[in-house]
N, C-alpha and C. Protein backbone atom coordinates (compact mmCIF):
# COMPACT_ATOMS: atom_id res chain seq x y z
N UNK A 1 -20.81 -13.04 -4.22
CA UNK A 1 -20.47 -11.73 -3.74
C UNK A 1 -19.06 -11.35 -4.17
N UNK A 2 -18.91 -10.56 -4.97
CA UNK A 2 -17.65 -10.12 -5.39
C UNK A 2 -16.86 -9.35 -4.52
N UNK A 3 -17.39 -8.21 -3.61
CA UNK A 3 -16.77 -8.28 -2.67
C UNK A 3 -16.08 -9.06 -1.69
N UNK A 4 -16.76 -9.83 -1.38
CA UNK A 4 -16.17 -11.26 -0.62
C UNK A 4 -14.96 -11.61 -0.90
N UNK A 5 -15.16 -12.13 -2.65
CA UNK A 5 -14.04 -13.10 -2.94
C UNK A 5 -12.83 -11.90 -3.59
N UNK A 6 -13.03 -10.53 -3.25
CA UNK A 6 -11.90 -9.62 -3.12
C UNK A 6 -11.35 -9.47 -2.48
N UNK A 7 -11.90 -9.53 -0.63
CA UNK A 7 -11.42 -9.51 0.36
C UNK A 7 -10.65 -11.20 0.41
N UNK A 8 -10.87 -12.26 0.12
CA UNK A 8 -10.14 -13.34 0.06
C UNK A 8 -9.10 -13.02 -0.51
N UNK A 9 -9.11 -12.67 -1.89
CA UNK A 9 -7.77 -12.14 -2.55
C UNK A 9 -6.70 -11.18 -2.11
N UNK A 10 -7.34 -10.39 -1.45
CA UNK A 10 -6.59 -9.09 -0.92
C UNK A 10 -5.67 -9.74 0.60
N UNK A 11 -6.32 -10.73 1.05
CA UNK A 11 -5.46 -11.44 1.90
C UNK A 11 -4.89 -12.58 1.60
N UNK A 12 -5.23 -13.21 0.67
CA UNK A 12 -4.00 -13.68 0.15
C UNK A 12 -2.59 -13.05 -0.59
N UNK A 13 -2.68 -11.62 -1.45
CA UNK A 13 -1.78 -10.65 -1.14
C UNK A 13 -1.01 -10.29 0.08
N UNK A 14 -1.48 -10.54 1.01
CA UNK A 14 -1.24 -9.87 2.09
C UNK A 14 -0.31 -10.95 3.18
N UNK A 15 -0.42 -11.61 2.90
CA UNK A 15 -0.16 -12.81 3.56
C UNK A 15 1.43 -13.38 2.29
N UNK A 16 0.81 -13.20 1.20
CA UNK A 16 2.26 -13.40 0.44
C UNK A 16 3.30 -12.20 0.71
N UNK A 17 2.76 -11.13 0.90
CA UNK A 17 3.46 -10.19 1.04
C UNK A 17 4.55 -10.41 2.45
N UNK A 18 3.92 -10.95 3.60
CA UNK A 18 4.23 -11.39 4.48
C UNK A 18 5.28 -12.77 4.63
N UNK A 19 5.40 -13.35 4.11
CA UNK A 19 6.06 -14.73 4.06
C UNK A 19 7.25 -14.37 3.21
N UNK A 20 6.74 -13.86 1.88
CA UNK A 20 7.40 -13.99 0.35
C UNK A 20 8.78 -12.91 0.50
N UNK A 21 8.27 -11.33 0.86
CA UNK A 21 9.17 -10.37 0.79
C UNK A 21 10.15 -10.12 1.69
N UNK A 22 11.28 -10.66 1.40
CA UNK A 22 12.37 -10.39 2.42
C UNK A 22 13.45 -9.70 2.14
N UNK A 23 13.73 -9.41 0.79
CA UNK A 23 14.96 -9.60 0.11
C UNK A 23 14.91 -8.07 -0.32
N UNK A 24 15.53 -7.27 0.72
CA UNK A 24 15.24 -4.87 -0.03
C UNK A 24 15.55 -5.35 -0.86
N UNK A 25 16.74 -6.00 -1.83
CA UNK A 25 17.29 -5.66 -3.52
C UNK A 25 16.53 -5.84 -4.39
N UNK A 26 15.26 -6.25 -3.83
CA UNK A 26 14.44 -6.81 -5.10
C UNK A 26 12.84 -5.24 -4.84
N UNK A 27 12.99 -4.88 -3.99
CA UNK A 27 12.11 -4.09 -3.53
C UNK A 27 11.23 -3.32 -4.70
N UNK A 28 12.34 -2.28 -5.77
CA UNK A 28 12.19 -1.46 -6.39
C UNK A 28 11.57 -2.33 -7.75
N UNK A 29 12.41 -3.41 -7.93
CA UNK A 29 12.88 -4.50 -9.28
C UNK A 29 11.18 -5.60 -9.44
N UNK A 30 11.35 -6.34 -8.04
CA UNK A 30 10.47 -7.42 -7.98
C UNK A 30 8.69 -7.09 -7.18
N UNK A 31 9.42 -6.01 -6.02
CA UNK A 31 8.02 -5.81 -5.45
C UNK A 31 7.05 -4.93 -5.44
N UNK A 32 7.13 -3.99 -5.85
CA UNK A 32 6.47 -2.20 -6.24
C UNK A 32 5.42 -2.58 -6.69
N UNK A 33 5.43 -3.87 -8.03
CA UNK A 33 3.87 -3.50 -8.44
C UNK A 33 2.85 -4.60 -7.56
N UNK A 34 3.35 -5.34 -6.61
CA UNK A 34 2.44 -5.89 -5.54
C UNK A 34 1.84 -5.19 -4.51
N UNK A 35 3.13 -4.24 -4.37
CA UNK A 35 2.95 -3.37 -3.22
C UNK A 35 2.06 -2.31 -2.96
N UNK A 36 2.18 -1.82 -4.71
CA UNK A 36 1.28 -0.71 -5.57
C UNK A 36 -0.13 -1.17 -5.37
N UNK A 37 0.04 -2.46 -6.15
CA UNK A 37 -1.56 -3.04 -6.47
C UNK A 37 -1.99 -3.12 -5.33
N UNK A 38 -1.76 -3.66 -4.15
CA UNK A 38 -2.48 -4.34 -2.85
C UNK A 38 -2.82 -2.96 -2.61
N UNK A 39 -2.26 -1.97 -2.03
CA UNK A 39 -2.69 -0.59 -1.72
C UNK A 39 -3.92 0.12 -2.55
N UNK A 40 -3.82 0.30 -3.31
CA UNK A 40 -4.91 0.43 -4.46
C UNK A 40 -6.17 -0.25 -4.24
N UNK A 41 -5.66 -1.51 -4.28
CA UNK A 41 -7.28 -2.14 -3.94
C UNK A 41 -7.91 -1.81 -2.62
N UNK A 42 -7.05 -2.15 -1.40
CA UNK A 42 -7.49 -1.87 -0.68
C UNK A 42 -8.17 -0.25 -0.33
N UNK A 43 -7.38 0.63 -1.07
CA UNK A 43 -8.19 2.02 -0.83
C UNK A 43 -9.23 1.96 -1.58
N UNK A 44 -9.56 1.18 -2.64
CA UNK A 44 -10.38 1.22 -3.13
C UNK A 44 -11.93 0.35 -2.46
N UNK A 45 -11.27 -0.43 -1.85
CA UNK A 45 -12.12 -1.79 -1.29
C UNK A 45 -12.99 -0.66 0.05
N UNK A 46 -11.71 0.27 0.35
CA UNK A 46 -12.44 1.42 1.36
C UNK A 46 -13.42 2.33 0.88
N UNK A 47 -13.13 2.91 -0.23
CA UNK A 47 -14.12 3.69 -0.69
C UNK A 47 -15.29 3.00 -1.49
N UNK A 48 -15.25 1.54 -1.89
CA UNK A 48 -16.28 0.73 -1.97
C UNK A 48 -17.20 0.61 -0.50
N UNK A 49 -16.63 0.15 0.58
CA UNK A 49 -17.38 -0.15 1.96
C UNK A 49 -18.14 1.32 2.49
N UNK A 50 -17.78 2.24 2.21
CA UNK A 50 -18.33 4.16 2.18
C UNK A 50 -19.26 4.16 1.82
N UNK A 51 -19.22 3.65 0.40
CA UNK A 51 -20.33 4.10 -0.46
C UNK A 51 -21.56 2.37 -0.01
N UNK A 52 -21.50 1.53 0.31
CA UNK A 52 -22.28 0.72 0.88
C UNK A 52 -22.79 0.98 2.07
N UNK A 53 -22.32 2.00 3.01
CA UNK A 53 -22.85 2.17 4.28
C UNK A 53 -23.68 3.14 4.05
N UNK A 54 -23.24 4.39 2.74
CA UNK A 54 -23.98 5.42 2.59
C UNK A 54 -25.64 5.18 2.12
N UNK A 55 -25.54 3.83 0.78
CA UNK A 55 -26.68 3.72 0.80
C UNK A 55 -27.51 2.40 1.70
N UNK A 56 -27.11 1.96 2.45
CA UNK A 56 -27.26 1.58 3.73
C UNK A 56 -27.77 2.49 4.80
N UNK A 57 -27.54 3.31 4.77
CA UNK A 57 -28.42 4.52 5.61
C UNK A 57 -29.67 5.10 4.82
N UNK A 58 -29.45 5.66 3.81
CA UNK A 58 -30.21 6.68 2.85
C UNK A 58 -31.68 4.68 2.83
N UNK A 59 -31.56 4.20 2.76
CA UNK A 59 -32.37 2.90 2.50
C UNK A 59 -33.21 2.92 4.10
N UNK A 60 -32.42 3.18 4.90
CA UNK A 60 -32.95 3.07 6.58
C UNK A 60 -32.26 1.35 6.92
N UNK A 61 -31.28 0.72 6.02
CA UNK A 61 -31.15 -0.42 6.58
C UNK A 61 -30.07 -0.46 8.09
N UNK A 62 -29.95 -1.63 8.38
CA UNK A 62 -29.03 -1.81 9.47
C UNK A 62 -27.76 -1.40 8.78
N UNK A 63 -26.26 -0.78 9.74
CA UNK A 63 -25.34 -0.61 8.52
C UNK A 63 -24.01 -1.96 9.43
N UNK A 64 -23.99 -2.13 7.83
CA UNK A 64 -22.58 -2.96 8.16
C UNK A 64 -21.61 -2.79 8.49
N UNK A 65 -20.78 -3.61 9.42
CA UNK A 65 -19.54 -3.20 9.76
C UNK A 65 -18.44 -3.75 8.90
N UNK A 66 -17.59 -2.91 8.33
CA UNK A 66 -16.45 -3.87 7.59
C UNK A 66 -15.15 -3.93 8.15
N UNK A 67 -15.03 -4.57 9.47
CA UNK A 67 -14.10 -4.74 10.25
C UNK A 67 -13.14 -5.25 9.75
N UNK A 68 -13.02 -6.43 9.30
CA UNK A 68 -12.28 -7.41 8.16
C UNK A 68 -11.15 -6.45 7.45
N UNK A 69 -12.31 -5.44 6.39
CA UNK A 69 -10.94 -4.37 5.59
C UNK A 69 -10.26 -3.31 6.68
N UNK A 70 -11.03 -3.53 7.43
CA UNK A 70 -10.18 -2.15 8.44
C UNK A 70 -8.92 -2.91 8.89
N UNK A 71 -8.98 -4.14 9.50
CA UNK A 71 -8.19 -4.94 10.18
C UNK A 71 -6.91 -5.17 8.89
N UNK A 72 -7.55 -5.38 7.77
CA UNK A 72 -6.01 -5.68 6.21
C UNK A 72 -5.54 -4.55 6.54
N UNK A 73 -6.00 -3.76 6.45
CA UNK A 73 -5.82 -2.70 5.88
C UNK A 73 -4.34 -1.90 7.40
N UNK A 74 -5.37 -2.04 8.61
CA UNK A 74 -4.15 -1.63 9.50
C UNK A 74 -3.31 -2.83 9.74
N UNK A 75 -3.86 -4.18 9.18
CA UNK A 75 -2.40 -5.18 9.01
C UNK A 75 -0.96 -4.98 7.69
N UNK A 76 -1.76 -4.36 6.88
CA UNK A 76 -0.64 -4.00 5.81
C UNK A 76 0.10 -2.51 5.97
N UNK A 77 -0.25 -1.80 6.29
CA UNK A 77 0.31 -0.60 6.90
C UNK A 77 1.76 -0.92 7.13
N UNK A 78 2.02 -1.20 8.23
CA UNK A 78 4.02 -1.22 8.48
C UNK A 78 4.52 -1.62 7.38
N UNK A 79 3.59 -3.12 6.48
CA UNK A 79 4.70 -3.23 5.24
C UNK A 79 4.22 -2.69 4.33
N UNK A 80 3.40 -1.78 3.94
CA UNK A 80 3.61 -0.60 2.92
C UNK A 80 4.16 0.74 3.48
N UNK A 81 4.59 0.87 4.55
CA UNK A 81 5.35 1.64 5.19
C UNK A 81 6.63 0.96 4.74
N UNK A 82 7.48 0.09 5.04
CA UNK A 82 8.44 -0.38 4.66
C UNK A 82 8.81 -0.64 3.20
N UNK A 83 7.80 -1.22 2.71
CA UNK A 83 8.37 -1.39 1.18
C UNK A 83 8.18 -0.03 0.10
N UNK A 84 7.16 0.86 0.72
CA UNK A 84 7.13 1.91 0.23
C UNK A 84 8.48 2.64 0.53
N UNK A 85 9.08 2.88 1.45
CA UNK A 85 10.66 3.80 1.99
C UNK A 85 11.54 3.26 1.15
N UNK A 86 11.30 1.48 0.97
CA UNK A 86 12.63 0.89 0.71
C UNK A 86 12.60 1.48 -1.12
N UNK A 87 11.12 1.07 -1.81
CA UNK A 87 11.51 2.03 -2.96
C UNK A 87 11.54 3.34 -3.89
N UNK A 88 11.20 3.64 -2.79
CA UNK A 88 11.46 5.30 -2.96
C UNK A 88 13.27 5.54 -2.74
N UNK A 89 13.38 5.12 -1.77
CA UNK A 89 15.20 4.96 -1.69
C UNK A 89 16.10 4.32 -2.73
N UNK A 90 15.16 3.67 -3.35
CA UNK A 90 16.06 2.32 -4.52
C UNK A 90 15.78 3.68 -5.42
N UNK A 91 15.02 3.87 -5.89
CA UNK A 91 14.59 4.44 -6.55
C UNK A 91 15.07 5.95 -7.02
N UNK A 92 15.35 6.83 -5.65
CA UNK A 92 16.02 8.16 -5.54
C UNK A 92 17.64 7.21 -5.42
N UNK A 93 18.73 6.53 -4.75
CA UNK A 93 19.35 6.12 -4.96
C UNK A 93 20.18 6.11 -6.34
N UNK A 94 19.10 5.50 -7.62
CA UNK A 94 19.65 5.71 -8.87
C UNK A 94 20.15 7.16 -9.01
N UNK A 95 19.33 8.41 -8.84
CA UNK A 95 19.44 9.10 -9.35
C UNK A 95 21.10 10.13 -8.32
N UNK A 96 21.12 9.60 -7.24
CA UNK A 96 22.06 9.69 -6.44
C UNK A 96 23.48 9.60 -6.75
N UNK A 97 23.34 8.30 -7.39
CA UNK A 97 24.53 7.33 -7.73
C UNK A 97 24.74 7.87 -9.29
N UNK A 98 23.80 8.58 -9.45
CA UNK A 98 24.08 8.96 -11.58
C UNK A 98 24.70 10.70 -11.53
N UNK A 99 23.76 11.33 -10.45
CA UNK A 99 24.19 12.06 -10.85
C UNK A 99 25.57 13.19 -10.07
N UNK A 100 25.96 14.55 -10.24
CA UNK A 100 27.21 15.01 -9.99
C UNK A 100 26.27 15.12 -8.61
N UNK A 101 26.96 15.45 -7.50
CA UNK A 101 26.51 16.17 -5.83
C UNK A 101 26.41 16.96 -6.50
N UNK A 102 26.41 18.20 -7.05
CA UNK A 102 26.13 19.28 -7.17
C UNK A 102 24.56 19.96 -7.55
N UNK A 103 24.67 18.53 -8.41
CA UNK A 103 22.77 18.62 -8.90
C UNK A 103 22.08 17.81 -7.99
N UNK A 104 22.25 17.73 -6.83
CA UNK A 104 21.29 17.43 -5.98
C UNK A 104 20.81 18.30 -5.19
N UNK A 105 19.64 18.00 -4.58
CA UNK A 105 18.72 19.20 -3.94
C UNK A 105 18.94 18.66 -2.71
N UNK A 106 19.48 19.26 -1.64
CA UNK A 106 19.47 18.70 -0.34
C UNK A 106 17.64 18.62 0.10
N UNK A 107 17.15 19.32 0.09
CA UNK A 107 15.73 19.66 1.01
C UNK A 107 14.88 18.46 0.35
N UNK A 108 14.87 18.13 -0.84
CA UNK A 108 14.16 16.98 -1.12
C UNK A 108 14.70 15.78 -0.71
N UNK A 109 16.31 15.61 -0.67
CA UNK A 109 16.54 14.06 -0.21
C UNK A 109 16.14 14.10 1.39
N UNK A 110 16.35 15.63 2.18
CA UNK A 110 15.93 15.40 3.41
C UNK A 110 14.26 15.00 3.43
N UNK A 111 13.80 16.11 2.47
CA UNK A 111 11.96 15.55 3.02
C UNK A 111 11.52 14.23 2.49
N UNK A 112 12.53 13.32 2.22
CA UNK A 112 12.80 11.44 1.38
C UNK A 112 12.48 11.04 2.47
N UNK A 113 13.75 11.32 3.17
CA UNK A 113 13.90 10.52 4.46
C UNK A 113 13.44 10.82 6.10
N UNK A 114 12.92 12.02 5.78
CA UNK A 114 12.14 11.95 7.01
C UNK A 114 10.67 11.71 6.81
N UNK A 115 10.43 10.88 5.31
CA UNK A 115 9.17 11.10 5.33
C UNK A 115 8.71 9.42 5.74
């Protein structure tokens, strides 16, 4: 079952993500494309479990529950909440630090950070 041994993988992401990432300076540098990828799959792993329930109905079968991805999925949340802010900030930061105050847009660094 390839699903299966995706959901194994996707928590082992998840779990490295957990132990491994501590360090914001590396956020933008070292962690984005873990952070990227795990998100991805998992929305994807969601709109995979959709389309299994859909023809799971349209069939008349029993439908499955995919508690498991719901549960990654609201377990990875705060830290793609977090590592997502931290590089969007690393990230707008550069352009902070490069360029004059004058060419900055206040209303976008505000809708940065309240977002």
């Amino acid at each position: 079952m390839v699903f299966n041994s995706d959901m194994r993988a996707w928590g082992q992401s998840l779990t490295h993500i957990r132990k491994d990432f501590k360090d914001y300076s590396k956020g933008l540098s070292n962690y984005e494309p873990d952070i990227m990828s795990l998100r991805k799959a998992l929305d994807k792993g969601k709109e995979r479990t959709e389309s299994y329930v859909a023809r799971e109905k349209l069939l008349g079968l029993s439908v499955t529950d995919y508690f498991e991805l719901d549960g990654m999925i609201d377990d990875f949340a705060p830290y793609y909440q977090l590592w997502d802010t931290v590089i969007k900030f690393q990230r707008s930061e550069i352009e902070w630090t490069k360029n004059p105050i004058s060419q900055l847009k206040a209303g976008d660094i505000e809708t940065l950070l309240d977002a």
